[in-house]
Protein backbone atom coordinates (compact mmCIF):
# COMPACT_ATOMS: atom_id res chain seq x y z
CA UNK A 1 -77.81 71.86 -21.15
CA UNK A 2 -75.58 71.45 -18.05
CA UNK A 3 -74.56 74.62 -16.17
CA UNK A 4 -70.70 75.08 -15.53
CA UNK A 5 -71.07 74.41 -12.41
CA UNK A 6 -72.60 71.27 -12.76
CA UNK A 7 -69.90 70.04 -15.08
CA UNK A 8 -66.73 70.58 -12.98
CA UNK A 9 -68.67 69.12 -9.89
CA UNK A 10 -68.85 66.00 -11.68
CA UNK A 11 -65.37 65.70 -13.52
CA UNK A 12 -63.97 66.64 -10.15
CA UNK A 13 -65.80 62.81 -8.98
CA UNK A 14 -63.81 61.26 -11.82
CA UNK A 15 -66.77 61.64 -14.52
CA UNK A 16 -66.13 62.21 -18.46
CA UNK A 17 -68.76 64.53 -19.58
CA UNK A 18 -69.75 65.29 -23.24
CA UNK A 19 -71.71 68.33 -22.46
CA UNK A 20 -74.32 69.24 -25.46
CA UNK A 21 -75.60 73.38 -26.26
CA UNK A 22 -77.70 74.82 -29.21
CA UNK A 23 -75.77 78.03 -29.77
CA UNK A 24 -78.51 80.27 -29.28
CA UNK A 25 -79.15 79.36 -26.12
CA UNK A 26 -75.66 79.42 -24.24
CA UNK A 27 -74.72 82.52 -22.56
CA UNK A 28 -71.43 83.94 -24.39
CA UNK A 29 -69.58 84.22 -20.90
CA UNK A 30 -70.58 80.92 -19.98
CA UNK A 31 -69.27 78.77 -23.14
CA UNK A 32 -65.86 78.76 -22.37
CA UNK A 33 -66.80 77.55 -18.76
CA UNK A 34 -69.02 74.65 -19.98
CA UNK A 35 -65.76 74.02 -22.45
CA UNK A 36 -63.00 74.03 -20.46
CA UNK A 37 -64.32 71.31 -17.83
CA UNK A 38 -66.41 69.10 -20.39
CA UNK A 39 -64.60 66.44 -22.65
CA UNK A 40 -66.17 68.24 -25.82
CA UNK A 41 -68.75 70.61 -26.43
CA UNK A 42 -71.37 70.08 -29.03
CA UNK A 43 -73.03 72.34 -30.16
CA UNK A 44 -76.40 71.25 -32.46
CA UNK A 45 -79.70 73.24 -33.28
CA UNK A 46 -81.56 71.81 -30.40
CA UNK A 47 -84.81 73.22 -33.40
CA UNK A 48 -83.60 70.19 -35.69
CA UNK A 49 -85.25 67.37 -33.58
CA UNK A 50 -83.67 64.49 -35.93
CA UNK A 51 -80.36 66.46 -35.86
CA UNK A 52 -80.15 66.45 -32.00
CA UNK A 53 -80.93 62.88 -31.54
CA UNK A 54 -78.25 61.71 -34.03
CA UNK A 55 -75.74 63.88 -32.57
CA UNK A 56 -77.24 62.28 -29.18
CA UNK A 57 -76.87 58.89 -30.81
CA UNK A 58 -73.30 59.38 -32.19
CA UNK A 59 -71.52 60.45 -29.16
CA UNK A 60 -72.99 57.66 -26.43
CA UNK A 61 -71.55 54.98 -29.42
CA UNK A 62 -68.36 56.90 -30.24
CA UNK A 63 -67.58 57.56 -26.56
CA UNK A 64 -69.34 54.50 -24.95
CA UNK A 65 -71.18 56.96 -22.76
CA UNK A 66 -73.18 55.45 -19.54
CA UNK A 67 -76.18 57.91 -19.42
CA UNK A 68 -77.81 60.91 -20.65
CA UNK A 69 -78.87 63.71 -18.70
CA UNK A 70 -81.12 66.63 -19.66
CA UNK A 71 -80.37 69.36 -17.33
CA UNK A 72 -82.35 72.15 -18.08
CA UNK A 73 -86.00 72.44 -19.75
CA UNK A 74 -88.27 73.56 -22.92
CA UNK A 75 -88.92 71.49 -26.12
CA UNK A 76 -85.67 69.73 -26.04
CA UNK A 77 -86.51 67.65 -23.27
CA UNK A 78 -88.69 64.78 -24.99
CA UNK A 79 -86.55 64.07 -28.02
CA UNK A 80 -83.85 63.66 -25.32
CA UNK A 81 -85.39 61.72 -23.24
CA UNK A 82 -86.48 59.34 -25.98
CA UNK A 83 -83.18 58.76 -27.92
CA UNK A 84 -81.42 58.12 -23.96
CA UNK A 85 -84.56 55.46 -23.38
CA UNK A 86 -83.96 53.94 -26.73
CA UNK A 87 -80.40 53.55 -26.19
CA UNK A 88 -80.75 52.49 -22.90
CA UNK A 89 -78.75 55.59 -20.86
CA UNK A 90 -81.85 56.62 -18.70
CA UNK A 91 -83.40 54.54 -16.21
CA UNK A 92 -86.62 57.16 -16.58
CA UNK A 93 -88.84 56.26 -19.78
CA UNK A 94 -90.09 59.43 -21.63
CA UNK A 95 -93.99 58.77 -20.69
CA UNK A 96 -92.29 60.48 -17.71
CA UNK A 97 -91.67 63.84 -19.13
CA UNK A 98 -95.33 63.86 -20.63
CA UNK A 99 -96.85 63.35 -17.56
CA UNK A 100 -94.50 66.03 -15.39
CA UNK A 101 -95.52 68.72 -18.23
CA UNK A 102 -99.50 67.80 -18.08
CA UNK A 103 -99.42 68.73 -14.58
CA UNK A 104 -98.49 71.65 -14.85
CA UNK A 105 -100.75 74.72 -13.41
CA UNK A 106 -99.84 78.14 -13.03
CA UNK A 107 -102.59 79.84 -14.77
CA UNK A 108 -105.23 78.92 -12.29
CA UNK A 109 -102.76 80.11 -9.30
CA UNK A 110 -103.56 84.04 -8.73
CA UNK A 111 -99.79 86.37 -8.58
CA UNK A 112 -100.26 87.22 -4.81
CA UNK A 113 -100.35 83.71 -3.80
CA UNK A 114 -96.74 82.59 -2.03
CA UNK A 115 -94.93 80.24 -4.07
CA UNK A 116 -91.73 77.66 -2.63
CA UNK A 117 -89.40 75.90 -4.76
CA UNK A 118 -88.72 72.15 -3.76
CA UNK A 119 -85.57 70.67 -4.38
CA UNK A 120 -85.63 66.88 -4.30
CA UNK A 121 -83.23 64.27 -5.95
CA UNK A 122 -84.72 60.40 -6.95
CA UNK A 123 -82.50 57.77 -6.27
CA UNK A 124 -83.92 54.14 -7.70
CA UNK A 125 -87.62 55.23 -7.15
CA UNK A 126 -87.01 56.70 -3.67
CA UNK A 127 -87.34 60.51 -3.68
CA UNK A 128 -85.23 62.69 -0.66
CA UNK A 129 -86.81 66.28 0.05
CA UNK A 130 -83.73 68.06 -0.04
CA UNK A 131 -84.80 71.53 0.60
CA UNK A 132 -87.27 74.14 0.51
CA UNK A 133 -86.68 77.52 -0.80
CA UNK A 134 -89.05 80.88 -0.65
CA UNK A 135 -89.56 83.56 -3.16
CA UNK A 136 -89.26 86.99 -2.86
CA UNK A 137 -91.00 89.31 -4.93
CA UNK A 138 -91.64 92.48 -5.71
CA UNK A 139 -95.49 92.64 -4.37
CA UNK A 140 -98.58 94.01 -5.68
CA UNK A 141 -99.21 94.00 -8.49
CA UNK A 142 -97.03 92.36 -10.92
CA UNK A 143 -95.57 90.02 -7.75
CA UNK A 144 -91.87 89.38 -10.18
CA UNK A 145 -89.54 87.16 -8.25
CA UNK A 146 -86.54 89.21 -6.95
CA UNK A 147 -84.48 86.41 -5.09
CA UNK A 148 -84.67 83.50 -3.13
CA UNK A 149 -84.32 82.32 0.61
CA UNK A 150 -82.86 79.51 1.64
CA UNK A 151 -84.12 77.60 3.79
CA UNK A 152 -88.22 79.01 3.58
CA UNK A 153 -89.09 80.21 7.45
CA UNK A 154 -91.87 77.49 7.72
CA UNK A 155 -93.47 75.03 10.16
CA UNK A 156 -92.90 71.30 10.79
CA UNK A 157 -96.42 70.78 9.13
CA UNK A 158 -96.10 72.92 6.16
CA UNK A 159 -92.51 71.07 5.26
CA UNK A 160 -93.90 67.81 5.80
CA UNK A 161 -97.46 68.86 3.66
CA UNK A 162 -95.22 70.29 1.49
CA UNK A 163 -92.49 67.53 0.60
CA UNK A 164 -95.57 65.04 0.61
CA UNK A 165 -97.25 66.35 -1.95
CA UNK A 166 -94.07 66.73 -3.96
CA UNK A 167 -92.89 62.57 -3.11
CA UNK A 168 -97.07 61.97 -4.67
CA UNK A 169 -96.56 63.56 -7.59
CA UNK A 170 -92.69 62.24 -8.62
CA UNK A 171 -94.39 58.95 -7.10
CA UNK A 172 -97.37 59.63 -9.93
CA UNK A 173 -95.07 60.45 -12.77
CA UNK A 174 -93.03 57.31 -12.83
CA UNK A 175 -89.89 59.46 -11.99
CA UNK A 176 -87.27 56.85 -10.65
CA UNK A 177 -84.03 58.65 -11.12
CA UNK A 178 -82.31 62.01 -11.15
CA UNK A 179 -83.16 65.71 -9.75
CA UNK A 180 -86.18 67.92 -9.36
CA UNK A 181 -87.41 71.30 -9.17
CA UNK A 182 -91.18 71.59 -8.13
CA UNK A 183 -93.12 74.98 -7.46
CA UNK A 184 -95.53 75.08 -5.28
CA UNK A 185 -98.20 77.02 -4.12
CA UNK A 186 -99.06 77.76 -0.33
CA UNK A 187 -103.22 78.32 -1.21
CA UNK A 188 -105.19 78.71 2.25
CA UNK A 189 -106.38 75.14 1.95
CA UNK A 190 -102.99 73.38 1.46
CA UNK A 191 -99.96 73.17 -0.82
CA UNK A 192 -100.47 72.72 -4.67
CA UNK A 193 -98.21 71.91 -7.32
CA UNK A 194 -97.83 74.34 -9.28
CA UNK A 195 -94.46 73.02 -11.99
CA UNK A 196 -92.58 70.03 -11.71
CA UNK A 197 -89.42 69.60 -13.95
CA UNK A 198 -86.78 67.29 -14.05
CA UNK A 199 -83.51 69.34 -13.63
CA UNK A 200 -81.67 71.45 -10.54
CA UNK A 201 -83.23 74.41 -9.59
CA UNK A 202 -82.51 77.82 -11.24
CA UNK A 203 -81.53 81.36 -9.86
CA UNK A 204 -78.16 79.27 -8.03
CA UNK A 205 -80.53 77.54 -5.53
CA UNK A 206 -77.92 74.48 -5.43
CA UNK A 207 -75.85 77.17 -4.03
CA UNK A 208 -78.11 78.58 -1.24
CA UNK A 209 -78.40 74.86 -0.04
CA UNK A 210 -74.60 74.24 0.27
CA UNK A 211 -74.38 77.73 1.69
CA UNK A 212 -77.40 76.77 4.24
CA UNK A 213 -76.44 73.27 5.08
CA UNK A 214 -73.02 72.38 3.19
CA UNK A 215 -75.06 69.94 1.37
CA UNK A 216 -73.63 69.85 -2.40
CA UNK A 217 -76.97 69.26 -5.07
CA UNK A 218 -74.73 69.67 -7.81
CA UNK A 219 -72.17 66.98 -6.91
CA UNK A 220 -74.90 64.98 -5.21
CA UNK A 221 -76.89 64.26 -8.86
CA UNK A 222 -73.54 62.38 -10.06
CA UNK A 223 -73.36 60.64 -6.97
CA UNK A 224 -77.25 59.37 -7.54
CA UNK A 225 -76.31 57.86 -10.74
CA UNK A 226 -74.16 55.07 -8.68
CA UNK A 227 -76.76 54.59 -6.38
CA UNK A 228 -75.77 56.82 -3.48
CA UNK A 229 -78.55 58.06 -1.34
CA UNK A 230 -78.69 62.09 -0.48
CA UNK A 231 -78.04 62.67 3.61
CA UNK A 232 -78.91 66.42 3.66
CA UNK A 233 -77.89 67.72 6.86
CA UNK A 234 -80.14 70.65 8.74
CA UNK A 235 -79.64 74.31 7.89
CA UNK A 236 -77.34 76.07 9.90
CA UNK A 237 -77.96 79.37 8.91
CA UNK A 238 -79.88 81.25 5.98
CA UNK A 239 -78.51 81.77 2.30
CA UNK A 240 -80.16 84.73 0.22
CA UNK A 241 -79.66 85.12 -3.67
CA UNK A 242 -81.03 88.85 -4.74
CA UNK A 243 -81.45 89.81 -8.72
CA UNK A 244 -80.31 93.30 -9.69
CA UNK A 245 -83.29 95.14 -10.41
CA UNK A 246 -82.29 97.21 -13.81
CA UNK A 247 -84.91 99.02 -15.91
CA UNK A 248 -85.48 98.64 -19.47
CA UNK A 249 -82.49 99.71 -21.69
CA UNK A 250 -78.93 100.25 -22.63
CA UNK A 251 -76.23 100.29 -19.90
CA UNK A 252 -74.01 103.50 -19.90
CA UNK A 253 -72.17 103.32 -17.04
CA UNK A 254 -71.55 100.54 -13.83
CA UNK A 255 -69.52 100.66 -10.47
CA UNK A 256 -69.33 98.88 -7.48
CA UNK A 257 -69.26 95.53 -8.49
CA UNK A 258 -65.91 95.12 -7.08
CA UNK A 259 -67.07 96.00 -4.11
CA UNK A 260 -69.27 93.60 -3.44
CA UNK A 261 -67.61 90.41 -4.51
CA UNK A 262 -65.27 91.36 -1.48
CA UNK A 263 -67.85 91.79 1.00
CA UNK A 264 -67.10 89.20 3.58
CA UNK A 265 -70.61 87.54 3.51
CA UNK A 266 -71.00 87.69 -0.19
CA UNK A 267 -70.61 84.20 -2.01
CA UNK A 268 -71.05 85.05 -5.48
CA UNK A 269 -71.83 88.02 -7.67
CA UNK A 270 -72.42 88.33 -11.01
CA UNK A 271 -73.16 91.51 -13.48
CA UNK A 272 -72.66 90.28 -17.00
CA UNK A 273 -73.63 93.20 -18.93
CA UNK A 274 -70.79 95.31 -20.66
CA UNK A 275 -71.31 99.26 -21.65
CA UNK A 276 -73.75 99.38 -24.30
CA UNK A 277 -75.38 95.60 -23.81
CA UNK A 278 -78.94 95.50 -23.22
CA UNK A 279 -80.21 95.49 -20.04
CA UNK A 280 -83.38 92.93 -19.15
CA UNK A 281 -85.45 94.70 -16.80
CA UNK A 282 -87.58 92.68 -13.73
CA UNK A 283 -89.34 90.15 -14.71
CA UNK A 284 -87.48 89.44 -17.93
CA UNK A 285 -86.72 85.66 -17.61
CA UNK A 286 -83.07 86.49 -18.62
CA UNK A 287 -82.36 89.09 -15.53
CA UNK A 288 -82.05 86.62 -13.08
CA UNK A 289 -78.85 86.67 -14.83
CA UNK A 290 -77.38 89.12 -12.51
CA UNK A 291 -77.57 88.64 -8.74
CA UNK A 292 -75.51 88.73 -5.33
CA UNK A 293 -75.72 85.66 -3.01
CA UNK A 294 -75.52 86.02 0.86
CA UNK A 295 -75.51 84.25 4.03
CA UNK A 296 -77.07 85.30 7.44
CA UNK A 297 -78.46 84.14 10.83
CA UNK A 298 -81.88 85.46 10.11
CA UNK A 299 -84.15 85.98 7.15
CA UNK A 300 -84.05 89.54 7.61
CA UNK A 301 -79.98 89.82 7.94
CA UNK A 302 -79.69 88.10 4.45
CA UNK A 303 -82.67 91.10 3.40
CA UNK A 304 -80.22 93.46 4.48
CA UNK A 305 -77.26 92.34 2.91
CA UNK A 306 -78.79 92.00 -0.32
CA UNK A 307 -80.10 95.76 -0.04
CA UNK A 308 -76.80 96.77 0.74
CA UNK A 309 -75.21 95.19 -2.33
CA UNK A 310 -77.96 96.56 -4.50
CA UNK A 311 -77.55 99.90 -3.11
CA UNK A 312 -73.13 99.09 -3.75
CA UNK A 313 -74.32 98.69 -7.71
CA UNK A 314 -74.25 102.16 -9.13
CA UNK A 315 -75.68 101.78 -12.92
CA UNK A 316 -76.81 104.19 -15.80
CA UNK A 317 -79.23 102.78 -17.93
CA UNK A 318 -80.33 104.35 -20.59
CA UNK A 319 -84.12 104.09 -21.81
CA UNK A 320 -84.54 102.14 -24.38
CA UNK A 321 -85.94 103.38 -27.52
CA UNK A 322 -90.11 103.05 -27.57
């Protein structure tokens, strides 16, 4: 399940990548992306768990492939992970996986609590904090993430409470190789874990970091695989991604979004919704699918600039049908 992104990063270092899809879960406009940069790509019912690990099977023998990543998350993970241990492409056995997912909290963690995202990459057993990244959200009383910041405006203490109870837990798990995404919760008596997966982080957070501190995640997890440990320099300024915030329904009409993908501190747009196409309203998993990224000196400059570009985006939606 790479991303695009993820996929030219690493042919650009020289890597052949067979990059592997079920259908129903890759985006329409991303497909050709993956395709274009990836050697092949398959495209199995991730559903048909003996399927998936024979097509898994078939292409690290046919192609003498040197390791299997999993890149993104849900019930595919663990079959992966098992048919790459038994054939001997992942240096992380799948006890691994079970343990990340058991660890998992978020029902005991109330909405109005602040959440970070960790970013940390595993290099033979070692673990490098690569950055920490707050959530914005739309408040009381539904408290739906809106965007990130890059870096989170925190204290020397909190980072280092923070990443340590993030190194603990891959330390716990058995993780010795690869990325990690890891939510955590700032509760009044210290940080708590609330998720810990195995892949980059969503929402373009790899971007907000190379925006931030020209440090490149995506590139970086290929580099890991030959043993190369992360140097992540400090932040030099801030890096914002905002979600559109659409309501429930049918798009009619859209302008503007030429507009801001020239705006000089814009680094990426997206609006991938035609006239007609559904429209996932906030907190719909799948409407962090459209978003502006932005850099600034300050937290609230990057605020700004986001406001500006959702106030650029001029959309009809039309209500859908109750």
């Amino acid at each position: 399940m790479p991303s695009h992104q993820l996929v030219r990063k690493g042919t650009e270092l020289g890597f052949r990548i067979w990059s592997m899809w079920d259908p129903k879960q890759l985006e329409a406009d991303f497909a050709p992306r993956v395709q274009e940069a990836s050697e092949e790509l398959l495209l199995p019912d991730f559903a048909d768990e003996t399927g998936l690990r024979d097509a898994i099977e078939r292409t690290a023998r046919l192609h003498r492939i040197d390791a299997v990543l999993h890149c993104g998350h849900g019930d595919s993970v663990l079959p992966v992970a098992r048919e790459a241990w038994k054939l001997g492409l992942s240096p992380n056995p799948p006890a691994v996986y079970q343990r990340l997912r058991s660890y998992e909290g978020d029902d005991w963690v109330p909405a109005e609590v602040p959440r970070v995202s960790v970013e940390s990459l595993t290099v033979d057993g070692t673990h490098h904090i690569v950055g920490i990244t707050a959530q914005r959200t739309t408040g009381s009383p539904h408290f739906f993430v809106t965007g990130y910041l890059h870096p989170a405006p925190l204290t020397d203490e909190e980072h280092k409470a923070i990443g340590a109870v993030v190194e603990e837990r891959l330390t716990a798990s058995g993780y010795r190789s690869g990325p990690a995404h890891t939510q955590v919760a700032l509760l009044p008596y210290g940080p708590r874990i609330v998720s810990c997966r195995t892949h980059l982080g969503g929402g373009r957070i790899p971007l907000l970091v190379e925006i931030a501190c020209g440090f490149d995640m995506e590139a970086a997890v290929f580099a890991g695989l030959q043993g190369s440990v992360p140097v992540v320099p400090s932040p030099s300024r801030y890096a914002e991604v905002g979600f559109f915030a659409l309501p429930d329904g049918h798009l009619e009409t859209c302008t503007g979004t030429e507009d801001i993908a020239v705006t000089p501190w814009v680094h990426g747009a997206r609006f991938p919704y035609d006239i007609g196409d559904r429209v996932a309203p906030i907190g719909d998993p799948r409407s962090l699918r459209a978003y502006v990224v932005v850099d600034g000196d300050t937290p609230e400059l990057t605020r700004e600039r986001v406001a500006m570009a959702r106030t650029d985006l001029v959309a009809v939606v039309r209500p859908a049908a109750r």
